[in-house]
C-alpha atoms as a PDB file:
ATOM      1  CA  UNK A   1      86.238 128.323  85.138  1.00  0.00           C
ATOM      2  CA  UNK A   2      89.306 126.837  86.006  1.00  0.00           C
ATOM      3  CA  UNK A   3      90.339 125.348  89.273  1.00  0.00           C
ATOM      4  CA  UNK A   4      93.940 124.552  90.013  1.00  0.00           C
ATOM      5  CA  UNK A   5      94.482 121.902  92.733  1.00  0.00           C
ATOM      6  CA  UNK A   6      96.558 123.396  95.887  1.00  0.00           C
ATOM      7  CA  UNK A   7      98.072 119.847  96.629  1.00  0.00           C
ATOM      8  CA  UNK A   8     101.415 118.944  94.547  1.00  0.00           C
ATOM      9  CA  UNK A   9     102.479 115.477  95.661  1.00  0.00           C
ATOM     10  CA  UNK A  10     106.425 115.278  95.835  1.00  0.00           C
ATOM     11  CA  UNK A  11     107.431 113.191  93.431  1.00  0.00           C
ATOM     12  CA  UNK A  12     110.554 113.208  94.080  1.00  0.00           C
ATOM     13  CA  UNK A  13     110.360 111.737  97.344  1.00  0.00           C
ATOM     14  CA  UNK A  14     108.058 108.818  95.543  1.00  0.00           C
ATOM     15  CA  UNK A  15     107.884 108.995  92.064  1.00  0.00           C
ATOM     16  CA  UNK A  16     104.531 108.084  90.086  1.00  0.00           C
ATOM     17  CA  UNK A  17     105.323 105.313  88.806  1.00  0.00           C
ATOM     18  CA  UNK A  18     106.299 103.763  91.854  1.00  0.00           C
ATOM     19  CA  UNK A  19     102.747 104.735  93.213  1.00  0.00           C
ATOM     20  CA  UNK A  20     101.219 103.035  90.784  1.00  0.00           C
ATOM     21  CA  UNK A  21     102.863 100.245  91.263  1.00  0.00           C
ATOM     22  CA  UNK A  22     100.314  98.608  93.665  1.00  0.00           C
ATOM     23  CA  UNK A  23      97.142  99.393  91.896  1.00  0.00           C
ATOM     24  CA  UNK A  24      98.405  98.523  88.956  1.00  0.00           C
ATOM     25  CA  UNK A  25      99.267  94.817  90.120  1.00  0.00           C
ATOM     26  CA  UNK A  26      96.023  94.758  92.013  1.00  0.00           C
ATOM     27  CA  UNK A  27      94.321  94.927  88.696  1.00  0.00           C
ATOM     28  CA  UNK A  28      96.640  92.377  86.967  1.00  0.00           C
ATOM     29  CA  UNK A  29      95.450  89.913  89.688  1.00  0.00           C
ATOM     30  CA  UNK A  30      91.778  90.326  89.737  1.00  0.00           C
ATOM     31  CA  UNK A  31      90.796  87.480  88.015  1.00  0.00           C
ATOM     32  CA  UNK A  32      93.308  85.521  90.440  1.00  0.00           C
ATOM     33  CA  UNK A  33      92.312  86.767  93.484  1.00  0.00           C
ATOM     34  CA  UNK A  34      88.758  87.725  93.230  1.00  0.00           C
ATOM     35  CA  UNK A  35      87.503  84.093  93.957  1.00  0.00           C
ATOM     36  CA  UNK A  36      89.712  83.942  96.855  1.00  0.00           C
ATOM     37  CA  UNK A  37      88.219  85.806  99.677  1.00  0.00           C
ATOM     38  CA  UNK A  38      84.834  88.097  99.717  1.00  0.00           C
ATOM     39  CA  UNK A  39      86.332  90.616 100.577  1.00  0.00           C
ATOM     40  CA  UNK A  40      88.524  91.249  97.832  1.00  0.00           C
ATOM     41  CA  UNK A  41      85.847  92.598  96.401  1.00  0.00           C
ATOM     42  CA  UNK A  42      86.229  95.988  98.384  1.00  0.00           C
ATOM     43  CA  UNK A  43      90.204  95.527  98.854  1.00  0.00           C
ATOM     44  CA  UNK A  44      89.958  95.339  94.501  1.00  0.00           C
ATOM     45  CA  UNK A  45      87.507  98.581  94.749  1.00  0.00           C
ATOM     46  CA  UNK A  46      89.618 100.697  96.808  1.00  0.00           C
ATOM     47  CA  UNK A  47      92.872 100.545  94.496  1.00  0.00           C
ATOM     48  CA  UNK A  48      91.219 100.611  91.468  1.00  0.00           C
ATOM     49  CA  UNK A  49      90.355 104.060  92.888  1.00  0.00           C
ATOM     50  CA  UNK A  50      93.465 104.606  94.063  1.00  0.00           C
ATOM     51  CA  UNK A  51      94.949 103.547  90.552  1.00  0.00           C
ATOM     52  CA  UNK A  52      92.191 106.030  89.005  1.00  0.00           C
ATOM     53  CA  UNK A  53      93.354 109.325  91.173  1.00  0.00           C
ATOM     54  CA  UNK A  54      96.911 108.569  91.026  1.00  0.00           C
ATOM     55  CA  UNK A  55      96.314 108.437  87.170  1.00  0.00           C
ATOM     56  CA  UNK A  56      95.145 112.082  86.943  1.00  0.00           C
ATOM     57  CA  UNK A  57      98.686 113.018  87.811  1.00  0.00           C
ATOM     58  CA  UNK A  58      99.842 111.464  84.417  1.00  0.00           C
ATOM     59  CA  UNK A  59      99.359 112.970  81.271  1.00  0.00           C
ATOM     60  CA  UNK A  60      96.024 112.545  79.928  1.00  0.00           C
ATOM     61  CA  UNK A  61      96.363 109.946  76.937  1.00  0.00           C
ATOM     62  CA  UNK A  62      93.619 107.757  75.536  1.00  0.00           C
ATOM     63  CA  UNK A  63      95.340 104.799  77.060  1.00  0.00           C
ATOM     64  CA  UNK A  64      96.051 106.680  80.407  1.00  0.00           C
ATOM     65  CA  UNK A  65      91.485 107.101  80.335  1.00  0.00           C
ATOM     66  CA  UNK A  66      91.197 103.992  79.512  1.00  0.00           C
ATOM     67  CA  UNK A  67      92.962 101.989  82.345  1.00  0.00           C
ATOM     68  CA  UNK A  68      91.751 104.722  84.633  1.00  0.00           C
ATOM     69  CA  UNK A  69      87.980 104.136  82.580  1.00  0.00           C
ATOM     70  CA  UNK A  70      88.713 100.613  83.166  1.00  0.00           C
ATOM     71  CA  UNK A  71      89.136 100.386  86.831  1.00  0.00           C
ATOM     72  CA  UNK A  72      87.023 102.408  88.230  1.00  0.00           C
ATOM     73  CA  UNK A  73      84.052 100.171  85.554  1.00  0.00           C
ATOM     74  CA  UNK A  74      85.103  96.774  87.647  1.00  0.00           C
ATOM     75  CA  UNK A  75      84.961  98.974  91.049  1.00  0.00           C
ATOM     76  CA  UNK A  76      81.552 100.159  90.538  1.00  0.00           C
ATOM     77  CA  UNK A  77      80.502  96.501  90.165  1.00  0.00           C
ATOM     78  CA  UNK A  78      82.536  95.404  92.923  1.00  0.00           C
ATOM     79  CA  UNK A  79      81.709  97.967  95.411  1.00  0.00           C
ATOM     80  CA  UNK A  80      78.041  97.226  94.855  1.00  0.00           C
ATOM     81  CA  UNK A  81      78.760  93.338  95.082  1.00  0.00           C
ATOM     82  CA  UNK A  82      80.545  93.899  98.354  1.00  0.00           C
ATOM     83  CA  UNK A  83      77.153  96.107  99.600  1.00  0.00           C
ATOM     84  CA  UNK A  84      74.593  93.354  98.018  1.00  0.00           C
ATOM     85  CA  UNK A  85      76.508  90.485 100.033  1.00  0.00           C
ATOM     86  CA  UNK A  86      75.319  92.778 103.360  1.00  0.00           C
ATOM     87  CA  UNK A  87      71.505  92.784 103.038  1.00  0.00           C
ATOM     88  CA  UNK A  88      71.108  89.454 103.772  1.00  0.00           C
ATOM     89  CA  UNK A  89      74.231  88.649 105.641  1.00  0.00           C
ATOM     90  CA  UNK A  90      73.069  84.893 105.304  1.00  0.00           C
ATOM     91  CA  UNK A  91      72.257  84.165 101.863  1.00  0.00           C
ATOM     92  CA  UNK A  92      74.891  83.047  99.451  1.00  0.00           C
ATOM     93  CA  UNK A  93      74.509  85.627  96.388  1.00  0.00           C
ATOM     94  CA  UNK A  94      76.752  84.414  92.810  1.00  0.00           C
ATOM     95  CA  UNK A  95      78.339  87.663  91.508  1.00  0.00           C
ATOM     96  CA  UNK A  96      79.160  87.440  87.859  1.00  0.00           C
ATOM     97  CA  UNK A  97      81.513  91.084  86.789  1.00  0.00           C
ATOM     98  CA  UNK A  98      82.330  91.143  83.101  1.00  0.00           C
ATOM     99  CA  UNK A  99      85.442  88.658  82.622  1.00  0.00           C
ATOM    100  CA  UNK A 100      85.887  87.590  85.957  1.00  0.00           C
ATOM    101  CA  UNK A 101      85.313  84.577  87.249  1.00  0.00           C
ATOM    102  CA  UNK A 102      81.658  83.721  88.452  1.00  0.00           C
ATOM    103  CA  UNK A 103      82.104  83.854  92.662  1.00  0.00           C
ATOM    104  CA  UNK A 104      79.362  83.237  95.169  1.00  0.00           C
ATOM    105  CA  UNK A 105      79.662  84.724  98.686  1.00  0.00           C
ATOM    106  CA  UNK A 106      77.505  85.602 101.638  1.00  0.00           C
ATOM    107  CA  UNK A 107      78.042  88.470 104.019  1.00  0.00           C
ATOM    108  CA  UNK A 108      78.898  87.251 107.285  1.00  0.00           C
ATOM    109  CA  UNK A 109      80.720  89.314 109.318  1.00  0.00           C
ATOM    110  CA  UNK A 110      80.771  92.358 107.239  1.00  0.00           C
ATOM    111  CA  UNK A 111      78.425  94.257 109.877  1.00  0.00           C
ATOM    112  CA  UNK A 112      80.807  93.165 113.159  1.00  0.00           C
ATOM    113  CA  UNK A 113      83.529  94.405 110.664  1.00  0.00           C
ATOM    114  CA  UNK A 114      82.120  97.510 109.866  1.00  0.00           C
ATOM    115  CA  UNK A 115      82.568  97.348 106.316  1.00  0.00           C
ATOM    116  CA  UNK A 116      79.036  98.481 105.676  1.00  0.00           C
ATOM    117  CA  UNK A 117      79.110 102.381 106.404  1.00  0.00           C
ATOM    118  CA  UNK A 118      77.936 105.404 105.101  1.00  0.00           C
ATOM    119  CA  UNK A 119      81.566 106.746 104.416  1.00  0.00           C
ATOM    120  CA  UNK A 120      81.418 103.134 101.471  1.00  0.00           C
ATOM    121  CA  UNK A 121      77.780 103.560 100.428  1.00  0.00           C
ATOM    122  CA  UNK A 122      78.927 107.478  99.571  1.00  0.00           C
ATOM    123  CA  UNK A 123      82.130 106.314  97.214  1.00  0.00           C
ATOM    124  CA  UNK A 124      80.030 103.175  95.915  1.00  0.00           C
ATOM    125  CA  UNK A 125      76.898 105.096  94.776  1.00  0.00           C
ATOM    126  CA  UNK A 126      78.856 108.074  93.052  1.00  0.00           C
ATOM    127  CA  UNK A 127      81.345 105.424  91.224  1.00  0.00           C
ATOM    128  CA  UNK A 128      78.204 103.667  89.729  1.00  0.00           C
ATOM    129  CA  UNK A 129      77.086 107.344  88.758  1.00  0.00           C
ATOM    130  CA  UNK A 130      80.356 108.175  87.325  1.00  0.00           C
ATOM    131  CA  UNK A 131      80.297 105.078  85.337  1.00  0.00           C
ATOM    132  CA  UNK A 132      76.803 105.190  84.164  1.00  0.00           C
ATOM    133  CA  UNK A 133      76.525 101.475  85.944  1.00  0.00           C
ATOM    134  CA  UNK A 134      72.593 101.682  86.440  1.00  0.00           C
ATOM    135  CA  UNK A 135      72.131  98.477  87.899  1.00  0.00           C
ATOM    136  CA  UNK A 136      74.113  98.850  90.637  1.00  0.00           C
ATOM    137  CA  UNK A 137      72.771 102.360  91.115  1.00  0.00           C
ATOM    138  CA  UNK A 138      69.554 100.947  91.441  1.00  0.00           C
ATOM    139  CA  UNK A 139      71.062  98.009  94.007  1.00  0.00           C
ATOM    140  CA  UNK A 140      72.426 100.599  96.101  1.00  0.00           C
ATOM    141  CA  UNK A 141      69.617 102.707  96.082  1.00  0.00           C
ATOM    142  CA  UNK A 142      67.423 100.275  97.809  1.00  0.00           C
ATOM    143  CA  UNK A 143      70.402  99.307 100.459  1.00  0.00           C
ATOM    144  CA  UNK A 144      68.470  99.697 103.965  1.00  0.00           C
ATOM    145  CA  UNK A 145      70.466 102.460 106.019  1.00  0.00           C
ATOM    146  CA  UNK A 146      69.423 100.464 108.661  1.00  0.00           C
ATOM    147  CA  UNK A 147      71.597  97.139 107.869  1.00  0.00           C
ATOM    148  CA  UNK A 148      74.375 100.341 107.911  1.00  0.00           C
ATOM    149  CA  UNK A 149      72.930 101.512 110.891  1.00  0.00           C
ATOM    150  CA  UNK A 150      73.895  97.497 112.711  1.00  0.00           C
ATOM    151  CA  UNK A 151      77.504  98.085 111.671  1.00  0.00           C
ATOM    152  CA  UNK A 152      80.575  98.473 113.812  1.00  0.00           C
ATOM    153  CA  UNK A 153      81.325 101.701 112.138  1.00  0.00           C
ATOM    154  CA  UNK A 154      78.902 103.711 113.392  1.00  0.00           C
ATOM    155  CA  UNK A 155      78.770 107.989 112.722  1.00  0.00           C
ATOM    156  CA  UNK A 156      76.627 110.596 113.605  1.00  0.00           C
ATOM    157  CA  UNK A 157      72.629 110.219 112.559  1.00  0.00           C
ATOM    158  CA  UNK A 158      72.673 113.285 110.183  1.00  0.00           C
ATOM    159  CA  UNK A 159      75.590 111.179 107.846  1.00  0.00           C
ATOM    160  CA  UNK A 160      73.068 108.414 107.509  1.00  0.00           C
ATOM    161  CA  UNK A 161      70.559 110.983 106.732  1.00  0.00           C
ATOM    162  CA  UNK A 162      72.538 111.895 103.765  1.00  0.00           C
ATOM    163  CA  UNK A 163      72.071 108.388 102.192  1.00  0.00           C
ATOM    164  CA  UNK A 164      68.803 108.873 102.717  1.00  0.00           C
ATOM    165  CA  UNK A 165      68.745 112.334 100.769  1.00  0.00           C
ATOM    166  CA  UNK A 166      70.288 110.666  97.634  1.00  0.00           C
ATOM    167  CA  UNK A 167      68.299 107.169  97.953  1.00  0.00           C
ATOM    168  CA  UNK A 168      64.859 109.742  97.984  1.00  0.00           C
ATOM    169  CA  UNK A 169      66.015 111.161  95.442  1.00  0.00           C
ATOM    170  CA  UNK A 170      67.275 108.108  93.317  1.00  0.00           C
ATOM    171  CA  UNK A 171      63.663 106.368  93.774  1.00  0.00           C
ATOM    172  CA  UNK A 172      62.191 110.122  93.188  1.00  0.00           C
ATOM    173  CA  UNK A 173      59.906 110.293  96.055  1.00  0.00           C
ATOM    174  CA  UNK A 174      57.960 113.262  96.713  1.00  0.00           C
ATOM    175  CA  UNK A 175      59.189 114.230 100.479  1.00  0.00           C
ATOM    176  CA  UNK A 176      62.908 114.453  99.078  1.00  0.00           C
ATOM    177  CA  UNK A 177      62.805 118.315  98.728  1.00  0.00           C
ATOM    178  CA  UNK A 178      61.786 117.651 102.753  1.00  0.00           C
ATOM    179  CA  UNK A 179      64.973 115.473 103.674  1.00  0.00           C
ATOM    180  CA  UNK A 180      67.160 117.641 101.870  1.00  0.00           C
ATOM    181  CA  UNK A 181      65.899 120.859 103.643  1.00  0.00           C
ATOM    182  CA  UNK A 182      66.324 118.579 107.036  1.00  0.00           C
ATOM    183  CA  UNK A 183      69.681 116.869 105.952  1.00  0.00           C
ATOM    184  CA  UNK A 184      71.178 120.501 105.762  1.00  0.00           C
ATOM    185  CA  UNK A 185      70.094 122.253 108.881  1.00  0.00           C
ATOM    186  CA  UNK A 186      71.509 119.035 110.589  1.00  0.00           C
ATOM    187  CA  UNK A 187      74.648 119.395 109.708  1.00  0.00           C
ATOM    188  CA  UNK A 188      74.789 123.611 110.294  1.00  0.00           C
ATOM    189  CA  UNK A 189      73.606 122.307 114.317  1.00  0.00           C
ATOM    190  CA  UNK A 190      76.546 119.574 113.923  1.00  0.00           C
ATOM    191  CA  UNK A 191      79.093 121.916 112.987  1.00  0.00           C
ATOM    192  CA  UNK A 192      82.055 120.200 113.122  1.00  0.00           C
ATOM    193  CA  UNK A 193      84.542 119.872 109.968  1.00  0.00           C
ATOM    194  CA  UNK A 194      83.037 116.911 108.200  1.00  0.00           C
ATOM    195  CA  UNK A 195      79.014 118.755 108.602  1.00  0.00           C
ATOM    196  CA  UNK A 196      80.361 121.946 107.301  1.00  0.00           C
ATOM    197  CA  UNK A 197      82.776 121.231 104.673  1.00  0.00           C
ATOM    198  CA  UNK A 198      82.163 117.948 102.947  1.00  0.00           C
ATOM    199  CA  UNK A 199      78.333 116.887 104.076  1.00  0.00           C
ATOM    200  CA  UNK A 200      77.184 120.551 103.232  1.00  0.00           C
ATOM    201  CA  UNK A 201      79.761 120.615  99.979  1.00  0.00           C
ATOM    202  CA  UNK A 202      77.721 117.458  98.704  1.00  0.00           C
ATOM    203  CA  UNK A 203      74.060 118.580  99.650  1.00  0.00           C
ATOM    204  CA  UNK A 204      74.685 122.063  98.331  1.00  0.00           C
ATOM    205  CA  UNK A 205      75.713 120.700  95.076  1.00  0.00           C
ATOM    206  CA  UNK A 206      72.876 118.154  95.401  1.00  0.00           C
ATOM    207  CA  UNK A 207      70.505 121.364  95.496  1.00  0.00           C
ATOM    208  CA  UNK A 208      71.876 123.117  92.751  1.00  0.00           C
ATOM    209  CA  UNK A 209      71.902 119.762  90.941  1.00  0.00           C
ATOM    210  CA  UNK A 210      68.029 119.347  91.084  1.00  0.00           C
ATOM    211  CA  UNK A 211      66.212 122.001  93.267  1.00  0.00           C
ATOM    212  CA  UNK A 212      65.432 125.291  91.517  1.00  0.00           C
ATOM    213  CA  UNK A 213      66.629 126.894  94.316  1.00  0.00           C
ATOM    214  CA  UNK A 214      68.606 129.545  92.498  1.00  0.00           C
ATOM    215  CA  UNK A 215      71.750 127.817  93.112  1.00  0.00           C
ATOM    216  CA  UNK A 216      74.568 128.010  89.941  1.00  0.00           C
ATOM    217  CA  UNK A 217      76.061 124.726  89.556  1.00  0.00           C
ATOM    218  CA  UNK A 218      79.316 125.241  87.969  1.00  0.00           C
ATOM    219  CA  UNK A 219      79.655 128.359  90.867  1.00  0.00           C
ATOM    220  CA  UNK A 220      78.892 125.657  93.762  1.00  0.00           C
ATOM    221  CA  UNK A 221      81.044 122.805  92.051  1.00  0.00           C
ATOM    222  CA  UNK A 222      83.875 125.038  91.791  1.00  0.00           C
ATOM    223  CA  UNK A 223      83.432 126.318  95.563  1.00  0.00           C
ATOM    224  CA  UNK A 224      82.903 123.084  97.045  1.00  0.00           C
ATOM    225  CA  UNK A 225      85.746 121.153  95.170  1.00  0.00           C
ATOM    226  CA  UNK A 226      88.357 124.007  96.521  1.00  0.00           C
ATOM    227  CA  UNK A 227      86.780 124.032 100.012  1.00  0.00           C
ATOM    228  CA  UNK A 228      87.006 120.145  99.753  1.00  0.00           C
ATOM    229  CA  UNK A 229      91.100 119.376  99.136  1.00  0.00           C
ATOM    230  CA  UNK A 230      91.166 121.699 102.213  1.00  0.00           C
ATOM    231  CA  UNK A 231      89.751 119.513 104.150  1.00  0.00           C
ATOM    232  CA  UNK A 232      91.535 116.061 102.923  1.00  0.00           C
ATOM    233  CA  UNK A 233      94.929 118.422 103.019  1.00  0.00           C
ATOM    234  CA  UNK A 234      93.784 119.278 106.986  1.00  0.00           C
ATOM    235  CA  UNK A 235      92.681 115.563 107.487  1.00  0.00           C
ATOM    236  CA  UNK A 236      96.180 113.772 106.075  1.00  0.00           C
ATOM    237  CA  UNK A 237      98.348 116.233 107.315  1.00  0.00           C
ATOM    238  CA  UNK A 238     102.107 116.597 106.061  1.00  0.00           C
ATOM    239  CA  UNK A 239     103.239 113.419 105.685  1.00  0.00           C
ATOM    240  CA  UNK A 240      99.889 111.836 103.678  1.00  0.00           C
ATOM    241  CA  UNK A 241      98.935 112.733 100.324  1.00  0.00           C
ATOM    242  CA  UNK A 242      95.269 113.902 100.356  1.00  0.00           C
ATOM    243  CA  UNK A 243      94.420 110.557  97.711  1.00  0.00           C
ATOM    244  CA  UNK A 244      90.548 111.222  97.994  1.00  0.00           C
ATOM    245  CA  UNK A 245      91.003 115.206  97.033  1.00  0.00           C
ATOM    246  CA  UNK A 246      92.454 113.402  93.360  1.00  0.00           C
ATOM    247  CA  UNK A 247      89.467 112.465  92.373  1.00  0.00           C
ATOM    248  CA  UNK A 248      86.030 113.272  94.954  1.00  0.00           C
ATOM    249  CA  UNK A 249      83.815 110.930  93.693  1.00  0.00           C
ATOM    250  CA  UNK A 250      80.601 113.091  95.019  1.00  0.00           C
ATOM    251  CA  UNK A 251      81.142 116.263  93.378  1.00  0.00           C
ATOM    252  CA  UNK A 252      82.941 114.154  90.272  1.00  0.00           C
ATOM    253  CA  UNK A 253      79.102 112.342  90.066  1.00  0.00           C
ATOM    254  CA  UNK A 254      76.901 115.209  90.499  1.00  0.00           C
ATOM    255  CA  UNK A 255      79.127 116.962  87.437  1.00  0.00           C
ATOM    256  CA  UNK A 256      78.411 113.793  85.656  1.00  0.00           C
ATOM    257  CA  UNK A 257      74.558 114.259  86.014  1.00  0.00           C
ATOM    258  CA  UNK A 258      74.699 117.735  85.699  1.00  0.00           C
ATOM    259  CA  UNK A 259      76.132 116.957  81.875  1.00  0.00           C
ATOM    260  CA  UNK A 260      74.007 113.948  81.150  1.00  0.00           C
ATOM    261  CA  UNK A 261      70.977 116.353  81.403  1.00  0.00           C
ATOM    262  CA  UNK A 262      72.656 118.054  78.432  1.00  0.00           C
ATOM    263  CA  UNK A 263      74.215 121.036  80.767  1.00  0.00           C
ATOM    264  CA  UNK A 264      77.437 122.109  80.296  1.00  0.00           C
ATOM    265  CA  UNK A 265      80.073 121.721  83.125  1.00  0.00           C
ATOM    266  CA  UNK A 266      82.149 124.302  82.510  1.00  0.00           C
ATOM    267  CA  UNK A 267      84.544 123.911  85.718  1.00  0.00           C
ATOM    268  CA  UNK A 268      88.072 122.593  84.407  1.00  0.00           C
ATOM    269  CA  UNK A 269      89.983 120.704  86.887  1.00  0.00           C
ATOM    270  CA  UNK A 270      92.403 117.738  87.093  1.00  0.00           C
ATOM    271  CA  UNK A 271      90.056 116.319  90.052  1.00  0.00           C
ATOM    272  CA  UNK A 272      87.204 116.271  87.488  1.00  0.00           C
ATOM    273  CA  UNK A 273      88.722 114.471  84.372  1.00  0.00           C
ATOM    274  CA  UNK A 274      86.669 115.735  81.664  1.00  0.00           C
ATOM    275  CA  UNK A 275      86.695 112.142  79.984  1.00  0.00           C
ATOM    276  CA  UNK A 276      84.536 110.836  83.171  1.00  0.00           C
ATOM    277  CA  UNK A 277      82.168 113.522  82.666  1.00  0.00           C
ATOM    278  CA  UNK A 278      81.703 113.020  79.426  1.00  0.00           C
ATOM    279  CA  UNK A 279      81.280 109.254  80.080  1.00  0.00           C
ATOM    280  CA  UNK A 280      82.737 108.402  76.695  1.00  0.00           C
ATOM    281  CA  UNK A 281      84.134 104.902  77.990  1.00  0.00           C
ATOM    282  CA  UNK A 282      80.840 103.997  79.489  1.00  0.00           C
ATOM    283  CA  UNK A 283      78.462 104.280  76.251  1.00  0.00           C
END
């Protein structure tokens, strides 16, 4: 089932290579910068993503997965760092991520920033899945959507409802067939472009992910990931590359469990590198 991405970015204009430029010197300076300033740790995150998406436009050698493999390992860690530093805003917390250097910070501030978010918890939770990071899975899983709730970025209530959909779910308690059911009726009453097209693309391949609601996977996957650049293509409009279509990190995660339960994913798409499925540089 293959799924061609609508989006061509114009090369021409920009070429590769100079976009990679910046993500690509970001990760040459992580062990530099990294004890510098807390929140680095997000800054580091964010273009290791952006190094991993712009990589799918590449052709697909071992060395091209690897770097992408790479950076998006040290962004799962990082991302989940930046969140930990949050739930008690006060304590000093020592962060020690493969090769870097050991750093200690505490997470003042990060609330009146509004760092702490549902729209980060979402990309931080499905890069640990993606890179089979447990730990930080499980640190994430526990964050209280409250401390998110106390942040300066604040979004409608059914958004935060959807962490709580994947956190019941994560710690497999019994009313999470309940806050799914819930989760998705709230965002049909919300209605607006986010509800319908990405909150509803990642709860209805949450349900055919682990409900036996009659759902096929691979048919949802494939709908949602089309119905998804859409939306990214609507939201950056002409003169913005639609980065986060590249590589959704949602649907991209869900596959991911879908195949570690020994299914096959049998959707084919740039935007769901077959390597990160697999997992085969996180064993």
């Amino acid at each position: 089932m293959k799924v061609e991405r609508i989006y061509r970015p114009k090369f021409e204009k920009v070429s590769l290579e100079r976009r990679l430029e910046t993500p690509r010197e970001a990760s040459e300076e992580m062990a530099e910068c990294i004890v510098l300033r807390r929140d680095n740790l997000l800054l580091f995150s964010e273009e290791m993503l952006d190094l991993a998406r712009w990589l799918t436009w590449e052709t697909q050698t071992a060395d091209v997965e690897q770097e992408a493999a790479t950076g998006l390992k040290y962004a799962a860690k990082m991302y989940a760092a930046f969140f930990e530093c949050a739930r008690e805003s006060e304590k000093t917390s020592t962060f020690n991520i493969y090769d870097l250097p050991e750093v200690n910070w505490n997470g003042l501030g990060l609330l009146e920033q509004g760092y702490i978010n549902p729209a980060e918890w979402f990309d931080a939770y499905f890069l640990a899945v993606i890179t089979r990071d447990t730990e930080s899975m499980d640190t994430l899983a526990t964050f209280p959507v409250e401390i998110m709730r106390q942040s300066a970025t604040t979004t409608d209530d059914v958004v935060y409802s959807l962490v709580e959909v994947f956190q019941s779910y994560h710690q497999r308690e019994q009313d999470f067939p309940v806050k799914l059911n819930k989760a998705m009726k709230a965002l049909l009453a919300d209605g607006d472009d986010w509800s319908l097209d990405i909150g509803m693309g990642y709860l209805e391949t949450f349900a055919a992910l682990t409900t036996n609601a009659g759902f096929d996977f691979n048919q949802v996957l494939a709908k949602n990931l089309q119905r998804q650049e859409q939306y990214h293509i609507r939201e950056s409009g002409p003169d913005r590359a639609p980065v986060c279509s590249f590589i959704p990190l949602q649907l991209l995660g869900m596959a991911c469990m879908w195949h570690d339960r020994g299914n096959e994913v049998i959707v084919e798409s740039d935007s769901l590198p077959r390597f990160l499925i697999d997992g085969r540089y996180f064993k």
